[in-house]
Protein backbone atom coordinates (compact mmCIF):
# COMPACT_ATOMS: atom_id res chain seq x y z
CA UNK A 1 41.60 -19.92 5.26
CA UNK A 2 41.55 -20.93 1.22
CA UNK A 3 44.80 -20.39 -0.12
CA UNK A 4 45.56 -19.08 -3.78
CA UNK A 5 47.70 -22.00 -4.79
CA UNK A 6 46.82 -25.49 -4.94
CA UNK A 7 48.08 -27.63 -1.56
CA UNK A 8 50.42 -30.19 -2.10
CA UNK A 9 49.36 -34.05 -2.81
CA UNK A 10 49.98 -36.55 0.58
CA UNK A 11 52.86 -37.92 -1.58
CA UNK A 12 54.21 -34.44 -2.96
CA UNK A 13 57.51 -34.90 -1.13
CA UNK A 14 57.63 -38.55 -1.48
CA UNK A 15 57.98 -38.92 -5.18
CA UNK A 16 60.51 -35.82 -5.17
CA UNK A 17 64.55 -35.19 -5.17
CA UNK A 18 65.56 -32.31 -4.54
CA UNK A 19 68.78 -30.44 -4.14
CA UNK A 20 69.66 -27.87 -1.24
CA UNK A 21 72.19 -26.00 -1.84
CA UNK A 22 73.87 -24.37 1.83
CA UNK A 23 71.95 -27.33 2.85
CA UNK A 24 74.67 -27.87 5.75
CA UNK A 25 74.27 -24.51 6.94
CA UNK A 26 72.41 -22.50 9.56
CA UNK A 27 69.15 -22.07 7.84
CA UNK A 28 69.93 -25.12 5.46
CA UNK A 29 70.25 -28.02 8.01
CA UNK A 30 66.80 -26.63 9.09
CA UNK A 31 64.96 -27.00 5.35
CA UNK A 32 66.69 -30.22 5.49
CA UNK A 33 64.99 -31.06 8.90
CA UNK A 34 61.77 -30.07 7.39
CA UNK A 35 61.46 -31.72 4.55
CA UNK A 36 62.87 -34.94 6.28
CA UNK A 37 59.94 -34.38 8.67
CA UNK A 38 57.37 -34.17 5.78
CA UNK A 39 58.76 -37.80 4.03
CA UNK A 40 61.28 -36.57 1.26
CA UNK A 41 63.43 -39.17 1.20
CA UNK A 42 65.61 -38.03 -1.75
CA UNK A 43 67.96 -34.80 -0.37
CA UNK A 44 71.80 -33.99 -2.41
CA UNK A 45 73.24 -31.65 -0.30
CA UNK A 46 76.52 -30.43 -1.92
CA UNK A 47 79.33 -29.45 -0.15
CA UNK A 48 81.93 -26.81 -1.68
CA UNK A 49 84.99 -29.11 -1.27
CA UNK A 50 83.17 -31.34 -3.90
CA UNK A 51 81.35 -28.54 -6.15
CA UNK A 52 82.61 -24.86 -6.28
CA UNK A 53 79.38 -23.53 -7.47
CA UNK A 54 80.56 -20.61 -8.73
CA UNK A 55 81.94 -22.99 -11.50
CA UNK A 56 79.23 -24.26 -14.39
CA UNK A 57 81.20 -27.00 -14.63
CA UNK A 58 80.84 -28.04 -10.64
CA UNK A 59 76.80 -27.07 -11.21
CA UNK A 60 76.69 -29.32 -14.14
CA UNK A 61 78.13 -32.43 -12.02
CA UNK A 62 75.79 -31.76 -9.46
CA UNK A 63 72.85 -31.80 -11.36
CA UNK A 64 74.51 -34.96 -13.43
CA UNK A 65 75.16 -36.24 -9.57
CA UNK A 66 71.69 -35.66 -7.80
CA UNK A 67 68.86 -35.42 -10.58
CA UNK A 68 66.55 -33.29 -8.69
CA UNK A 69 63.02 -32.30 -9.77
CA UNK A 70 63.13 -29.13 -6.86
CA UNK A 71 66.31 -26.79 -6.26
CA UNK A 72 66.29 -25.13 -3.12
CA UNK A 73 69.37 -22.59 -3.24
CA UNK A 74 70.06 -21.68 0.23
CA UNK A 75 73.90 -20.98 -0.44
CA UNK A 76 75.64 -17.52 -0.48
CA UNK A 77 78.21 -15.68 1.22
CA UNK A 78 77.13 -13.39 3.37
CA UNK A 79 78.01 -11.27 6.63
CA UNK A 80 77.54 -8.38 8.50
CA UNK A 81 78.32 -4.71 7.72
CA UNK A 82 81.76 -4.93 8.16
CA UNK A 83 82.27 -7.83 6.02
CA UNK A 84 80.30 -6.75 3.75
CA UNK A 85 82.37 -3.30 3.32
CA UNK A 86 85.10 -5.14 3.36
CA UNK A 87 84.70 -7.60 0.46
CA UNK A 88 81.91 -5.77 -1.53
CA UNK A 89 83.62 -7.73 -5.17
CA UNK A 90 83.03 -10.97 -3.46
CA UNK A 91 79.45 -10.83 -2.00
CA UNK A 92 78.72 -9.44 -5.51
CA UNK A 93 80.67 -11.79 -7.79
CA UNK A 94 80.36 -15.13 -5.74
CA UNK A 95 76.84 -14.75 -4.95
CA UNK A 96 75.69 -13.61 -8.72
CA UNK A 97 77.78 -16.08 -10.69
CA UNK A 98 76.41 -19.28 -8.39
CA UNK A 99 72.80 -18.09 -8.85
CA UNK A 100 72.54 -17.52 -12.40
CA UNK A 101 74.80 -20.51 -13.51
CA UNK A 102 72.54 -22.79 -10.99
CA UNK A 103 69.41 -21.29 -12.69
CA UNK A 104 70.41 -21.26 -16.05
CA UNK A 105 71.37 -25.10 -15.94
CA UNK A 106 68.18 -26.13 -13.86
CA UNK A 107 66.50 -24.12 -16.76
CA UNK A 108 68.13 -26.08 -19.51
CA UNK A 109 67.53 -29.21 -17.97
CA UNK A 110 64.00 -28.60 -17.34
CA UNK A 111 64.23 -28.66 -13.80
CA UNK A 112 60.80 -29.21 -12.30
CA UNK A 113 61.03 -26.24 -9.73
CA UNK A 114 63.73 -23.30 -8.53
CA UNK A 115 63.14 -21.93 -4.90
CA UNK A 116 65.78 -19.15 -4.70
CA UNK A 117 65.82 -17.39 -1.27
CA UNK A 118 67.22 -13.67 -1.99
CA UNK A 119 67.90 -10.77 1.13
CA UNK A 120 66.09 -8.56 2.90
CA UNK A 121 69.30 -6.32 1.93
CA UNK A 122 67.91 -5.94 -1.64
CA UNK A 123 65.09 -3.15 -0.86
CA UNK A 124 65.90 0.42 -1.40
CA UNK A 125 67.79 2.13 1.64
CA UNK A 126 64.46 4.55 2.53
CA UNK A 127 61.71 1.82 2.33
CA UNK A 128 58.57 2.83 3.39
CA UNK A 129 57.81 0.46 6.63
CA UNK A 130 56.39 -2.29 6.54
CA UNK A 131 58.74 -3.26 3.47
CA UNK A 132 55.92 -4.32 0.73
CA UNK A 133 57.30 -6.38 -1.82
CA UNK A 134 55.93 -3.87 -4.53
CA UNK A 135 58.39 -1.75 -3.25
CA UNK A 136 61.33 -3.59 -4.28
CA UNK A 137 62.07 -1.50 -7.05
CA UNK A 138 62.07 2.32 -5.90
CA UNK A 139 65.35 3.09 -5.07
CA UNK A 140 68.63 2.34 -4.33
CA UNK A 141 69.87 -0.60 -1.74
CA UNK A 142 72.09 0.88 1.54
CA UNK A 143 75.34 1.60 0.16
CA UNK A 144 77.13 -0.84 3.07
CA UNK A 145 75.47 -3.74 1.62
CA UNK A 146 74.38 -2.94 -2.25
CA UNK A 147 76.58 -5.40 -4.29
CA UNK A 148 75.44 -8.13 -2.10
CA UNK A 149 71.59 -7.10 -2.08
CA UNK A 150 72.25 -6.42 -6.10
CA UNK A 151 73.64 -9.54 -7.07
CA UNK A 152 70.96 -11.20 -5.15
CA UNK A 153 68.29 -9.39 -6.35
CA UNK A 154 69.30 -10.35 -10.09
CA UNK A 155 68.51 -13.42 -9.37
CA UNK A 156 64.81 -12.07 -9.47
CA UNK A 157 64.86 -10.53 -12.98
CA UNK A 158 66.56 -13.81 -14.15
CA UNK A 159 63.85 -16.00 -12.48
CA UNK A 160 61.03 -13.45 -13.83
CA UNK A 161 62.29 -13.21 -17.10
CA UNK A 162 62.63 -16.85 -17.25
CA UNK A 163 59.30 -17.90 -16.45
CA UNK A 164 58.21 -15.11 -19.16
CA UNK A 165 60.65 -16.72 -22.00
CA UNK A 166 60.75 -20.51 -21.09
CA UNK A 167 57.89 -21.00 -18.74
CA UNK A 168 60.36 -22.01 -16.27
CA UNK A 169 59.13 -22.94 -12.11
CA UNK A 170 61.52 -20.12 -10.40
CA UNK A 171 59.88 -18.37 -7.69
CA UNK A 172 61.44 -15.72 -4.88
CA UNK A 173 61.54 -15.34 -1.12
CA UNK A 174 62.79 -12.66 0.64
CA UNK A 175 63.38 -13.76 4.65
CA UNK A 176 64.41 -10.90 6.85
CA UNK A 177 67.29 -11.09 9.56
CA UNK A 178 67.62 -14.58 10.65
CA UNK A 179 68.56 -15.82 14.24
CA UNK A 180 68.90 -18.62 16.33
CA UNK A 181 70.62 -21.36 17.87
CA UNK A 182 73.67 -22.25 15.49
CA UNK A 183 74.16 -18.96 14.19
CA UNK A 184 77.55 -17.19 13.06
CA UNK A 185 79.16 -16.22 15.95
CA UNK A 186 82.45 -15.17 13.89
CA UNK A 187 83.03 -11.24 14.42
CA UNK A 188 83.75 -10.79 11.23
CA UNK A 189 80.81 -11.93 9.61
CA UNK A 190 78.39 -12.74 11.86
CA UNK A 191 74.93 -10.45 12.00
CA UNK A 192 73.27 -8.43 14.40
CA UNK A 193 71.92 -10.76 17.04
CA UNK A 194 75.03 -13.38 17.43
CA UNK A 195 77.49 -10.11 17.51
CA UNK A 196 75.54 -8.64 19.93
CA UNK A 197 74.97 -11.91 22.39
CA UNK A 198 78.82 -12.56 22.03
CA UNK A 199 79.95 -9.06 22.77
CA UNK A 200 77.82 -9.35 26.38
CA UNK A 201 78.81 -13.40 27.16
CA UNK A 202 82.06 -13.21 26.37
CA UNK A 203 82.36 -9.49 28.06
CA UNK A 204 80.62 -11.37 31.44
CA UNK A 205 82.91 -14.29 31.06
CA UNK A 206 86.00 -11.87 31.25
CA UNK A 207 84.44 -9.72 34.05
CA UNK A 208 84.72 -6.07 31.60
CA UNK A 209 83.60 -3.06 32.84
CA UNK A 210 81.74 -1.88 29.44
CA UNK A 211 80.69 -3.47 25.61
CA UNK A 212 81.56 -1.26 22.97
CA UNK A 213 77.93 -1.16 19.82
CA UNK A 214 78.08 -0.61 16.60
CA UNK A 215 76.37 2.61 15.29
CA UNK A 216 73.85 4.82 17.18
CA UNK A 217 71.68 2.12 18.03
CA UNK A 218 68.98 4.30 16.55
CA UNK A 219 68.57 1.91 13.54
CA UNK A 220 65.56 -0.46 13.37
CA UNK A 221 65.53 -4.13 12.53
CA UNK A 222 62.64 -7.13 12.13
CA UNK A 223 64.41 -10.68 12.98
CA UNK A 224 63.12 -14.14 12.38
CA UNK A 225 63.78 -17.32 13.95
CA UNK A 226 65.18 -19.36 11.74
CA UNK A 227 62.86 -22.63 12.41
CA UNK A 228 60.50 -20.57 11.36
CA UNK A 229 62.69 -19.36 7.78
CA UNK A 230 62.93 -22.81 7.24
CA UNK A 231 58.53 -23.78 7.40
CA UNK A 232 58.40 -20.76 5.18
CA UNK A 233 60.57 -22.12 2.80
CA UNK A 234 59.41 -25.58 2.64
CA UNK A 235 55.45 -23.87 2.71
CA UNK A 236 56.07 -21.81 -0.60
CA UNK A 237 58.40 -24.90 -2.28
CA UNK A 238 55.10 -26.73 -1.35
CA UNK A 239 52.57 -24.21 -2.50
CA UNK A 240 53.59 -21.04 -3.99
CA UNK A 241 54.30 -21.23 -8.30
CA UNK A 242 53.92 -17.47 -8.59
CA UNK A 243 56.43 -14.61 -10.19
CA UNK A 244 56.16 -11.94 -7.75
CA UNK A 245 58.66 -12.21 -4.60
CA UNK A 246 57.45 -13.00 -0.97
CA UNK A 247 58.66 -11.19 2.11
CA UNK A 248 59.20 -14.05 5.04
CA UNK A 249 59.44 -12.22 8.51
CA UNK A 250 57.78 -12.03 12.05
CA UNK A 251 56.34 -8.50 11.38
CA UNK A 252 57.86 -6.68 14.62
CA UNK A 253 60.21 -4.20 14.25
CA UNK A 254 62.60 -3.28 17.47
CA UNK A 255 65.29 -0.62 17.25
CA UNK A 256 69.27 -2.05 18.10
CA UNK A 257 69.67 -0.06 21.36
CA UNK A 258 66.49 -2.04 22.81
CA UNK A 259 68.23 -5.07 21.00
CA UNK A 260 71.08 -4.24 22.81
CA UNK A 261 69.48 -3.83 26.39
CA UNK A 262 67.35 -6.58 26.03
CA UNK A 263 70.38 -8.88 25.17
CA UNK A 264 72.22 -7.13 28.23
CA UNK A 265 69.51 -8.07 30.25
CA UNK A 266 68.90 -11.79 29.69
CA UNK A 267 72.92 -12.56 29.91
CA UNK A 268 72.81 -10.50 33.04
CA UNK A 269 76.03 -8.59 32.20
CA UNK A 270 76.32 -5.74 35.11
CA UNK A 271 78.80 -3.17 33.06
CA UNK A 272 77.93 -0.20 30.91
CA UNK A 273 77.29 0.13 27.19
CA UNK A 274 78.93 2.58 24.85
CA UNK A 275 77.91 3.76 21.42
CA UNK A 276 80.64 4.06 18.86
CA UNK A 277 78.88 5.88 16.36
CA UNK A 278 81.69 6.16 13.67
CA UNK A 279 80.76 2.73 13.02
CA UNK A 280 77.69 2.83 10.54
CA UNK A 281 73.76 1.75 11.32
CA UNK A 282 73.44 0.59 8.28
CA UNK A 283 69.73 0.38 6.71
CA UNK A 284 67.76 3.44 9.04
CA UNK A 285 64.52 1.01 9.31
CA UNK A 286 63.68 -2.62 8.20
CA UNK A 287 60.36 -4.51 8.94
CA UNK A 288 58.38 -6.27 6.54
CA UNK A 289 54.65 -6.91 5.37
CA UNK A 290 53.98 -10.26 5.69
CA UNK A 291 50.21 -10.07 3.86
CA UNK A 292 51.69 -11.95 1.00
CA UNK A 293 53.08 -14.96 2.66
CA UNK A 294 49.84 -15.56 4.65
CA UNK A 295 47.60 -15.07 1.66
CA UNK A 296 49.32 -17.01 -0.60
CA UNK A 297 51.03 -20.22 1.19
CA UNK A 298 49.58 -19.57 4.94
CA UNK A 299 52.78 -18.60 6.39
CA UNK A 300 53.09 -17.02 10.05
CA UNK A 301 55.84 -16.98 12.10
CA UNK A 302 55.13 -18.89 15.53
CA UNK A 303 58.35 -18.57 17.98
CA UNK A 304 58.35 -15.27 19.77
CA UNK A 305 60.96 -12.93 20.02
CA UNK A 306 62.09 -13.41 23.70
CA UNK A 307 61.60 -17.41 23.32
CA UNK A 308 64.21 -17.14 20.51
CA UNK A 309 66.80 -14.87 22.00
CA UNK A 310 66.56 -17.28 25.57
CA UNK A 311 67.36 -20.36 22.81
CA UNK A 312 69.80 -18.85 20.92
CA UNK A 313 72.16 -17.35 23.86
CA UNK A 314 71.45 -20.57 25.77
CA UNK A 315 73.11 -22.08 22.74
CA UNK A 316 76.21 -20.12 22.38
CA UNK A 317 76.80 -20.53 26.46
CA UNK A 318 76.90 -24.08 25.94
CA UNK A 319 79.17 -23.72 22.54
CA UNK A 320 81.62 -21.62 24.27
CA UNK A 321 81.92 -24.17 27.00
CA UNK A 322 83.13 -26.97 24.55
């Protein structure tokens, strides 16, 4: 396959710093991982006990600190639907203030390259599916989870308008729900898949009767492992120098009550489930088109659904047992 943009130089990680912001994190410790793997030598990763990025003073120090010539921001605060009705100022402010302020000072700076990785949460609540990235703009974000999806999505026009104004490096990923061993297992802001597998472990390791879902379980949802986030990532920081956002998913779609059996299933909990539906779905439908990802930087997801799942429960039984 021939690839749009050009493919990286033996040495392109080699002669490179770069910054990873969330770099600690679940998906972050991964990029980390990968670009390790591919000889960068030359990886800040700040920590928030040293920089507070929501403050341009903090930003400035880290750029003063680590020099990069790539910024991979990875950071943001982010949960599920509860957490994200319950602190809608916060997922807006926090996330909006770090990634302008860490744009706008790579821009002045002249910052070699900005990878910003946005949310799947930012596309209009009735997408047509497979979510196209041209669709981005035609409507309104689920309510649940709008002034997080918004103040991500921002991040876009400031990137966008950027490159138009300054001819600044800023380009836009969009992964979809992200899973795997390491997740957040916290109920309050942990997403679908590690609430789900702790609901049924922790139900079998108590010996209950019955787990109590979210929502109808009528709802729809695409997941990604998050090894394979991570190749994305480091593909299109590699190869990808384009405006236009790219969707990074596995291009399945499985509604949550399957989810929910299948989960029940490979823990082997015997009990019943029950469907609280005044608790919200959330988006109706969410899978992605991948096209763009292939075309342009030759990205496919390559760990299968059931493979994942198996890791990432296998994970959280050994956690618990710590």
């Amino acid at each position: 396959m021939t690839l749009d943009s050009r493919l990286p130089t033996p040495d392109f990680w080699t002669r490179r710093r770069v910054v990873v912001t969330g770099g600690a994190g679940f998906l972050g410790s991964r990029v980390v991982a990968k670009l390790q793997e591919r000889g960068c030598n030359e990886i800040f990763v700040p920590r928030s006990k040293d920089y507070d990025l929501r403050e341009k003073g903090a930003i400035v120090q880290l750029y003063e600190d680590s020099h990069p010539d790539i910024v991979i921001h990875l950071a943001a605060v982010v949960g599920g639907i509860g957490a994200n009705q319950k602190y809608p100022g916060k997922f807006f402010y926090d996330n909006a203030i770090m990634g302008i302020q860490l744009i706008e000072q790579a821009r002045q700076l002249g910052i070699e390259k900005f990878v910003c990785v946005g949310t799947i949460c930012a596309y209009p609540k009735f997408t047509p599916v497979p979510f196209k990235e041209d669709d981005l703009w035609k409507g309104y974000p689920e309510e649940t989870n709008a002034p997080y999806g918004l103040a991500k999505k921002m991040l876009l026009v400031q990137l966008q308008a950027y490159r138009q104004q300054y001819g600044f490096n800023g380009i836009y990923l969009l992964p979809v729900n992200l899973y795997g061993p390491g997740d957040n297992f916290d109920p309050e802001f942990s997403h679908v898949i590690p609430a789900i597998i702790k609901k049924f472990v922790d139900a079998k390791r108590r010996g209950d009767k019955k787990v109590v879902a979210w929502g109808t379980g009528e709802a729809t949802r695409e997941f990604l492992y998050v090894d394979d986030a991570a190749e994305g990532i480091v593909l299109a920081t590699e190869r990808y120098n384009k405006p236009a956002p790219v969707n990074l998913g596995a291009g399945q779609e499985i509604k949550v009550k399957d989810l929910v059996h299948l989960i029940k299933d490979l823990v082997s909990f015997q009990g019943n489930v029950e469907w609280d539906s005044s608790k919200p779905d959330g988006q109706p439908r969410r899978m992605l088109d991948t096209v763009r990802a292939k075309r342009e930087f030759g990205f496919e997801a390559k760990i299968s659904f059931g493979e994942g799942l198996r890791n990432t429960i296998k994970w959280y039984q050994e956690y618990i047992k710590k």
